[in-house]
N, C-alpha and C. Protein backbone atom coordinates (compact mmCIF):
# COMPACT_ATOMS: atom_id res chain seq x y z
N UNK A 1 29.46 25.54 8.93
CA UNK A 1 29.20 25.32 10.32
C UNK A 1 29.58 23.90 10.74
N UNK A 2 29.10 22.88 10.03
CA UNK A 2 29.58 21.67 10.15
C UNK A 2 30.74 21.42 10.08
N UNK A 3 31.27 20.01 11.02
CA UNK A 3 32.81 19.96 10.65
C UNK A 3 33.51 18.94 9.44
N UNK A 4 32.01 18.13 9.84
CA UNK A 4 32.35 16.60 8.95
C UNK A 4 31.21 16.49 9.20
N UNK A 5 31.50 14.33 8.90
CA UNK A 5 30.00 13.97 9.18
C UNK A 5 30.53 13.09 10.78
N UNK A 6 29.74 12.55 11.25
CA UNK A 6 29.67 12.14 12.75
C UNK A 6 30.91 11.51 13.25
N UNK A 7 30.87 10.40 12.33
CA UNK A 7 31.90 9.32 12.94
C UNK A 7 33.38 9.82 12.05
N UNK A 8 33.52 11.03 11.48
CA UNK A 8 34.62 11.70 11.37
C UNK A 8 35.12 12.66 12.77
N UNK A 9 34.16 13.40 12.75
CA UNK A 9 34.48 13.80 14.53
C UNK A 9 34.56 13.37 15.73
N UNK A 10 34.19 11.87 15.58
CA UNK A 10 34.21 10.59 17.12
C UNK A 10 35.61 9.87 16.20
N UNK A 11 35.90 10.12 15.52
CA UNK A 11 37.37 9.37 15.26
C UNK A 11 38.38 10.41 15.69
N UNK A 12 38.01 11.93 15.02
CA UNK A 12 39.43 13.02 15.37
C UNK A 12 39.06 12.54 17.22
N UNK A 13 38.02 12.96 17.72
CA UNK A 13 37.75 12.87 19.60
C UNK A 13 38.68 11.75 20.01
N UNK A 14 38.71 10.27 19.54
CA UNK A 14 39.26 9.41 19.92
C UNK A 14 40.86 9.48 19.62
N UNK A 15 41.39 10.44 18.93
CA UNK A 15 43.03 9.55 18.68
C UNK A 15 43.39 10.76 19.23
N UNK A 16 42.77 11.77 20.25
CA UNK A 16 43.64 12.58 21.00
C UNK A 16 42.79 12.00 22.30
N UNK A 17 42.87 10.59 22.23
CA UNK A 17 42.32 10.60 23.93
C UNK A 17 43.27 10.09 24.48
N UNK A 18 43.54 10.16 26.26
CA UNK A 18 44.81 10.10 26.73
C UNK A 18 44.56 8.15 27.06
N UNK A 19 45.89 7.89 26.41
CA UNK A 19 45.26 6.52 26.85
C UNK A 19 46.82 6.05 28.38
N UNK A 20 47.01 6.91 29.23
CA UNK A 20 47.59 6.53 30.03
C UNK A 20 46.71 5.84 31.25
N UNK A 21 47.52 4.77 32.25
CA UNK A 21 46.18 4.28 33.35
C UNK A 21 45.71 4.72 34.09
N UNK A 22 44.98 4.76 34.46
CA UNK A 22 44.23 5.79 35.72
C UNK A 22 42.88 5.26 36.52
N UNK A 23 42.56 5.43 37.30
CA UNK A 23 41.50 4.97 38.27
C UNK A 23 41.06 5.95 39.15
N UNK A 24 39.33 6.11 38.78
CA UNK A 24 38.93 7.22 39.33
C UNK A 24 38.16 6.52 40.26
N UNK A 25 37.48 7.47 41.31
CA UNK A 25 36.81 7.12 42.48
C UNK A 25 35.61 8.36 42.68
N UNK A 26 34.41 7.88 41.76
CA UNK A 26 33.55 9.11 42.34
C UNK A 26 32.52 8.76 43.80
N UNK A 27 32.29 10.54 44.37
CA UNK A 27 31.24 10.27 45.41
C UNK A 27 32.00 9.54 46.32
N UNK A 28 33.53 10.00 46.57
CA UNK A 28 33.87 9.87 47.63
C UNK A 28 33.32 10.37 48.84
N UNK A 29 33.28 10.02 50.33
CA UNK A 29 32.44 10.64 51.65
C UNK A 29 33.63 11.33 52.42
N UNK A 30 34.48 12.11 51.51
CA UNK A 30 35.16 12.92 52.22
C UNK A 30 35.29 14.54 51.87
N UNK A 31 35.88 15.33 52.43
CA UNK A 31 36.08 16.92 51.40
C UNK A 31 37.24 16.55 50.69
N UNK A 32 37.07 17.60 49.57
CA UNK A 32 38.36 17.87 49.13
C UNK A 32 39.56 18.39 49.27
N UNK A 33 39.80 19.09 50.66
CA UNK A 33 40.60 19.45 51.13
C UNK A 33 41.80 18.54 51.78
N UNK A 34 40.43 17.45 52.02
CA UNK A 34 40.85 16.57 53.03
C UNK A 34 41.55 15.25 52.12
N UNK A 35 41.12 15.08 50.81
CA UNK A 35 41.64 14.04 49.85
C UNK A 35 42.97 14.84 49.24
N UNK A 36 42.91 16.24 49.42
CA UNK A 36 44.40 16.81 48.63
C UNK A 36 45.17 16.67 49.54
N UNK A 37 45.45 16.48 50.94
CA UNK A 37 46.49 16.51 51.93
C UNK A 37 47.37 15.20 51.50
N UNK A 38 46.67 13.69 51.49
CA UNK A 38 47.22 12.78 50.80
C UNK A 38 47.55 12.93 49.09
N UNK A 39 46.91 13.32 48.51
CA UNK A 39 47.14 13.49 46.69
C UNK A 39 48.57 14.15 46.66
N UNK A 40 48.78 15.18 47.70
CA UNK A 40 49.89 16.41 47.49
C UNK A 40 51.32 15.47 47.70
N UNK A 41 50.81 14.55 48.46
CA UNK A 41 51.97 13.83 48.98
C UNK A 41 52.87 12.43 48.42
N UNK A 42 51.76 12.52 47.51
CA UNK A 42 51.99 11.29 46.71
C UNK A 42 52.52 11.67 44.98
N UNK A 43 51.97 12.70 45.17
CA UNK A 43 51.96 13.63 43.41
C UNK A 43 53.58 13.27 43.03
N UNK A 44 54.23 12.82 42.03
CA UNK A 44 54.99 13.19 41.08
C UNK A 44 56.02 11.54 41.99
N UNK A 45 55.67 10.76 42.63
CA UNK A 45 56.63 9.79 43.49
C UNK A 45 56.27 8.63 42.80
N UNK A 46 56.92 7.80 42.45
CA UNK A 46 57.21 6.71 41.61
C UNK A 46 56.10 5.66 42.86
N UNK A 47 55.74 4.82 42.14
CA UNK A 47 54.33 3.80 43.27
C UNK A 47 54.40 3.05 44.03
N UNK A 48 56.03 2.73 44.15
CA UNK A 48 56.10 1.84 45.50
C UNK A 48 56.99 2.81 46.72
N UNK A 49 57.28 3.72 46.39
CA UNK A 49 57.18 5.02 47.14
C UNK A 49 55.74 5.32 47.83
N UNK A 50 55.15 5.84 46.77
CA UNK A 50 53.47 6.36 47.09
C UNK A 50 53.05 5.43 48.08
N UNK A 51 53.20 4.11 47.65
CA UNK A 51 52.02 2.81 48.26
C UNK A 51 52.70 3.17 49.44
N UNK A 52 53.89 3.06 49.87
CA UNK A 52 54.62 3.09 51.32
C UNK A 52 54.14 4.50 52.17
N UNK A 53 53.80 5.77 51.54
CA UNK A 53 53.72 6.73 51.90
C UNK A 53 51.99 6.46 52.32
N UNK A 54 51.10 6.25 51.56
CA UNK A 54 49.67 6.23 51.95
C UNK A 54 49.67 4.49 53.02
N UNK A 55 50.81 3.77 53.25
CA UNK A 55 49.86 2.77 53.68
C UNK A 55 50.34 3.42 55.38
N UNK A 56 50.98 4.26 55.65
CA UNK A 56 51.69 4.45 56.89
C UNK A 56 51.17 6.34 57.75
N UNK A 57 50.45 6.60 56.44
CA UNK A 57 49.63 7.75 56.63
C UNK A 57 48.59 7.51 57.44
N UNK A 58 48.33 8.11 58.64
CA UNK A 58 46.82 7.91 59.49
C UNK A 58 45.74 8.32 59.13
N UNK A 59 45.71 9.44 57.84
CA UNK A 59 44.51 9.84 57.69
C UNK A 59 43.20 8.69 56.93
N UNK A 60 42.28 9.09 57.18
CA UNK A 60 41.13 8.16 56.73
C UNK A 60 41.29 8.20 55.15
N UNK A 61 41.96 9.51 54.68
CA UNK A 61 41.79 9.65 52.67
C UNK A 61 42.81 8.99 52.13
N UNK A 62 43.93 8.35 53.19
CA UNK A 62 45.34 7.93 52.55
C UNK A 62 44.70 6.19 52.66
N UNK A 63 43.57 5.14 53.37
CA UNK A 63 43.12 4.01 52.71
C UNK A 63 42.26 4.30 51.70
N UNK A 64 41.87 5.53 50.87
CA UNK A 64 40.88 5.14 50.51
C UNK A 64 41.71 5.78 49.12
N UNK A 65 42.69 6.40 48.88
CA UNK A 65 43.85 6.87 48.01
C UNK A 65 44.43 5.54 47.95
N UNK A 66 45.17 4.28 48.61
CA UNK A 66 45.77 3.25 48.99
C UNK A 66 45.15 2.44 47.58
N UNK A 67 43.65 2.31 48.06
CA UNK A 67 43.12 1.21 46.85
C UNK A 67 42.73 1.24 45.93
N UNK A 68 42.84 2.94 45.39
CA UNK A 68 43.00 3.77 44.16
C UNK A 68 44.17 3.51 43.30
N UNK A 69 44.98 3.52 44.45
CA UNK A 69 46.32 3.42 43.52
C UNK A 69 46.62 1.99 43.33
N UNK A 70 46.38 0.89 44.12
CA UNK A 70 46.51 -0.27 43.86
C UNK A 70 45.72 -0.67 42.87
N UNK A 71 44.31 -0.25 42.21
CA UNK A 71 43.73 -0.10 41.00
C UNK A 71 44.17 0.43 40.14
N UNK A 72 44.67 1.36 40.22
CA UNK A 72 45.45 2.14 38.84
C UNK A 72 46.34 1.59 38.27
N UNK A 73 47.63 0.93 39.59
CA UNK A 73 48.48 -0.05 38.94
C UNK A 73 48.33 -1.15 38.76
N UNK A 74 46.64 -1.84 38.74
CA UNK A 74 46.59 -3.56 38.48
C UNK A 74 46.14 -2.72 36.64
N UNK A 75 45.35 -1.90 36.82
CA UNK A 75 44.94 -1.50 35.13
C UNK A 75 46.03 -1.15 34.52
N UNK A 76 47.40 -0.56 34.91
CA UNK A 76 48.23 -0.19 33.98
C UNK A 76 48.96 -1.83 33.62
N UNK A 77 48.91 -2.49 34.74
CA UNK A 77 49.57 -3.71 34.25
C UNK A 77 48.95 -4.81 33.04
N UNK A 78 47.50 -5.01 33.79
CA UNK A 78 46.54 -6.13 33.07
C UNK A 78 46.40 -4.95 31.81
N UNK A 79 46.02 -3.91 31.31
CA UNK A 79 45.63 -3.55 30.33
C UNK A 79 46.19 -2.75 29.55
N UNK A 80 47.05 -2.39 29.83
CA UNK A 80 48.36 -1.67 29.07
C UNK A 80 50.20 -2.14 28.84
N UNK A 81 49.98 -3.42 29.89
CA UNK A 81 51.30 -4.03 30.12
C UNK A 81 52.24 -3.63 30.07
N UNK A 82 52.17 -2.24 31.28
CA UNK A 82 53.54 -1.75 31.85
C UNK A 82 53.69 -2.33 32.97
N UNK A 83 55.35 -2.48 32.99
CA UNK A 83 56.10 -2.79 34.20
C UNK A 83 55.93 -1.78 35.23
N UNK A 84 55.35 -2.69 36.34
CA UNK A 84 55.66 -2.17 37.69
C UNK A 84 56.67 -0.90 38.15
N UNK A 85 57.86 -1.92 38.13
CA UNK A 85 58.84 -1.21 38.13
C UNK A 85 59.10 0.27 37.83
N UNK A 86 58.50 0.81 37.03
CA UNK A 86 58.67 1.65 35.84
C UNK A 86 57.57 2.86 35.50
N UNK A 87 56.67 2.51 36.57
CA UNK A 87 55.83 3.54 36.99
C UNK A 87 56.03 4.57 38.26
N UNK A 88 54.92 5.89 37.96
CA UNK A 88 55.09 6.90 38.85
C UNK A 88 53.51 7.84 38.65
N UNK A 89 53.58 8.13 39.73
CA UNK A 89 52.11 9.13 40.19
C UNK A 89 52.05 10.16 38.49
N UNK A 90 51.62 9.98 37.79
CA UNK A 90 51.74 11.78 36.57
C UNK A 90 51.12 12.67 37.38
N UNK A 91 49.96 11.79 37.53
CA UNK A 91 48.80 13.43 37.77
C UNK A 91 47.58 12.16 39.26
N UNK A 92 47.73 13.05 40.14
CA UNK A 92 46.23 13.08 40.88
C UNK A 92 45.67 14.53 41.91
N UNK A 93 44.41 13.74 41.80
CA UNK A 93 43.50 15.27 41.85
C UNK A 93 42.19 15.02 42.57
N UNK A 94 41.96 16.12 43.02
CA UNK A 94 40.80 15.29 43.92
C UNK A 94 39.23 16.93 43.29
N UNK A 95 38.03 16.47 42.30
CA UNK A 95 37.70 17.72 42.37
C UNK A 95 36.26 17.08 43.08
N UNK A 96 35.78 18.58 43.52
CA UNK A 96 34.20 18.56 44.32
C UNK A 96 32.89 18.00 43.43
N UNK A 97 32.59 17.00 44.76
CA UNK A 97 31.05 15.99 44.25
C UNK A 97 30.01 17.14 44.65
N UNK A 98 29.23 16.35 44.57
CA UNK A 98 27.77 16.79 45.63
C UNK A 98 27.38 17.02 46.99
N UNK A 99 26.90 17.91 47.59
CA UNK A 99 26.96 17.91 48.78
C UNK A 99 25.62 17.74 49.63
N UNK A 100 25.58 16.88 50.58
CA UNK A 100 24.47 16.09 51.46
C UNK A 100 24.49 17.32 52.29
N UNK A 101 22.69 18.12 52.17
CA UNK A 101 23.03 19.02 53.32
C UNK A 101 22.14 18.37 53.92
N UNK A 102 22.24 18.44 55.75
CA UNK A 102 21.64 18.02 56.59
C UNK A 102 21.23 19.19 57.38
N UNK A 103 20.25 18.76 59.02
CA UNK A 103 20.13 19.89 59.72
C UNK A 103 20.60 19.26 60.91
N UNK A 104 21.16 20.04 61.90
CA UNK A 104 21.15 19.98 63.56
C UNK A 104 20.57 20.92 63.93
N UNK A 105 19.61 20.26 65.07
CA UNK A 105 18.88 21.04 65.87
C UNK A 105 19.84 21.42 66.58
N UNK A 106 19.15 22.68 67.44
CA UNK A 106 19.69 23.77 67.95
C UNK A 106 18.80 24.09 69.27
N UNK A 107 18.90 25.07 69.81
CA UNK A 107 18.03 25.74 70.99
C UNK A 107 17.17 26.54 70.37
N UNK A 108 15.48 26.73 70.79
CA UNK A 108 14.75 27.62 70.99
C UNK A 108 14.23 27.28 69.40
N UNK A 109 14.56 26.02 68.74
CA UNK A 109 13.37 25.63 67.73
C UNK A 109 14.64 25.84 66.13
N UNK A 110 15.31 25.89 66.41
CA UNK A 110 16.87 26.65 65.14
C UNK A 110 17.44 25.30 64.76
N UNK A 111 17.65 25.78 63.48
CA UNK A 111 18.37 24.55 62.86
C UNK A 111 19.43 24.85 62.40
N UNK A 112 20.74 24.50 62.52
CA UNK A 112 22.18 24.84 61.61
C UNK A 112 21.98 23.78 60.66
N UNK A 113 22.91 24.18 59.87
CA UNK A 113 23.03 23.27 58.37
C UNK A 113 24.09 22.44 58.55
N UNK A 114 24.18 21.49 58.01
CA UNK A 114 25.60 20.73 57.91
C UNK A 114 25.95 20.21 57.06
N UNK A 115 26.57 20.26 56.03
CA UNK A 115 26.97 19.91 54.41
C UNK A 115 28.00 18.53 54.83
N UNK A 116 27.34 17.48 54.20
CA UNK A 116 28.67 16.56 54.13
C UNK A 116 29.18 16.58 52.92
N UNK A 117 30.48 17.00 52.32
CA UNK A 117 31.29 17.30 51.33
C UNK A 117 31.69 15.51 50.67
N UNK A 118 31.21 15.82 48.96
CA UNK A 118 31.84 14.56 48.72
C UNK A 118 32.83 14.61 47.81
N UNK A 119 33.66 13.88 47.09
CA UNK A 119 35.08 14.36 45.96
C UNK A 119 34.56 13.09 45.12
N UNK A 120 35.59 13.28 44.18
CA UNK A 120 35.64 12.58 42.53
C UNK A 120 37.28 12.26 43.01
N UNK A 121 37.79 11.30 43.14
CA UNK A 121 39.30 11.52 43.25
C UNK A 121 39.96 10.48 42.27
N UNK A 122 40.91 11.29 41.23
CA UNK A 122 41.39 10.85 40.19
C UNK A 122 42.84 10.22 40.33
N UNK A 123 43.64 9.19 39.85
CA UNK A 123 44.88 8.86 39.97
C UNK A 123 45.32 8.39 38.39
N UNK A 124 46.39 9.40 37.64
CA UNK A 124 46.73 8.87 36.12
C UNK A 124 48.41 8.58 36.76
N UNK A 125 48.97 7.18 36.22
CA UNK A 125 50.19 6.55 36.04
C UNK A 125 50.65 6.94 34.69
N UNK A 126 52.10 7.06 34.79
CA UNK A 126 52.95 6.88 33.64
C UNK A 126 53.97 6.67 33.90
N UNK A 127 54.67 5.82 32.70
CA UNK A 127 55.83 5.34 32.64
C UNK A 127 57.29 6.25 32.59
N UNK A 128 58.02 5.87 33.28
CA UNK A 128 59.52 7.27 33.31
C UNK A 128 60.15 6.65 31.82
């Protein structure tokens, strides 16, 4: 039943971990629908593409994607010491947080619900 002993299985866990850069953002205050419209647009575009594409985007998820990605590429630089140059979007993703339900009153004593939707929104870099 066993596989090993402990720190044999936290060593195999560690040398398949992905060590590309990335910068996550949990308990974002937006939906996820609304963080994939910018993610979709940025997906697979090299980062000074992307940065140009989210800084000229009006939506409210493309500043808050903006300083995601400007984090992702200060960590790929300071801590992995890839060139600028030489990066591109691999993978981003936006999946569902927690949701704040609230009430609005209504007529005749009724309450509707109102869910504020929150995201986890992920950004991984890699080198071409």
């Amino acid at each position: 039943m066993a596989r090993g002993h402990r720190s044999q299985i936290k060593r195999e866990r560690n040398e398949i971990k992905d060590t590309r850069p990335s910068a996550k953002l949990s308990f974002a205050r937006m939906s996820v629908q609304k963080a994939c419209f910018v993610l979709d647009a940025i997906r697979g575009k090299d980062v000074e593409t992307a940065l140009a594409i989210v800084t000229y985007n009006p939506r409210y998820a493309s500043s808050v994607v903006e300083k995601l990605l400007n984090s992702a590429i200060a960590n790929a630089e300071n801590n992995n010491g890839m060139n600028r140059s030489n990066l591109y979007v691999a993978e981003c993703y936006a999946n569902k947080g927690p949701t704040m339900k609230r009430i609005h009153p209504r007529a005749q004593g009724r309450a509707y619900r109102i869910e504020k939707r929150m995201s986890h929104i992920t950004i991984v870099l890699d080198e071409k």
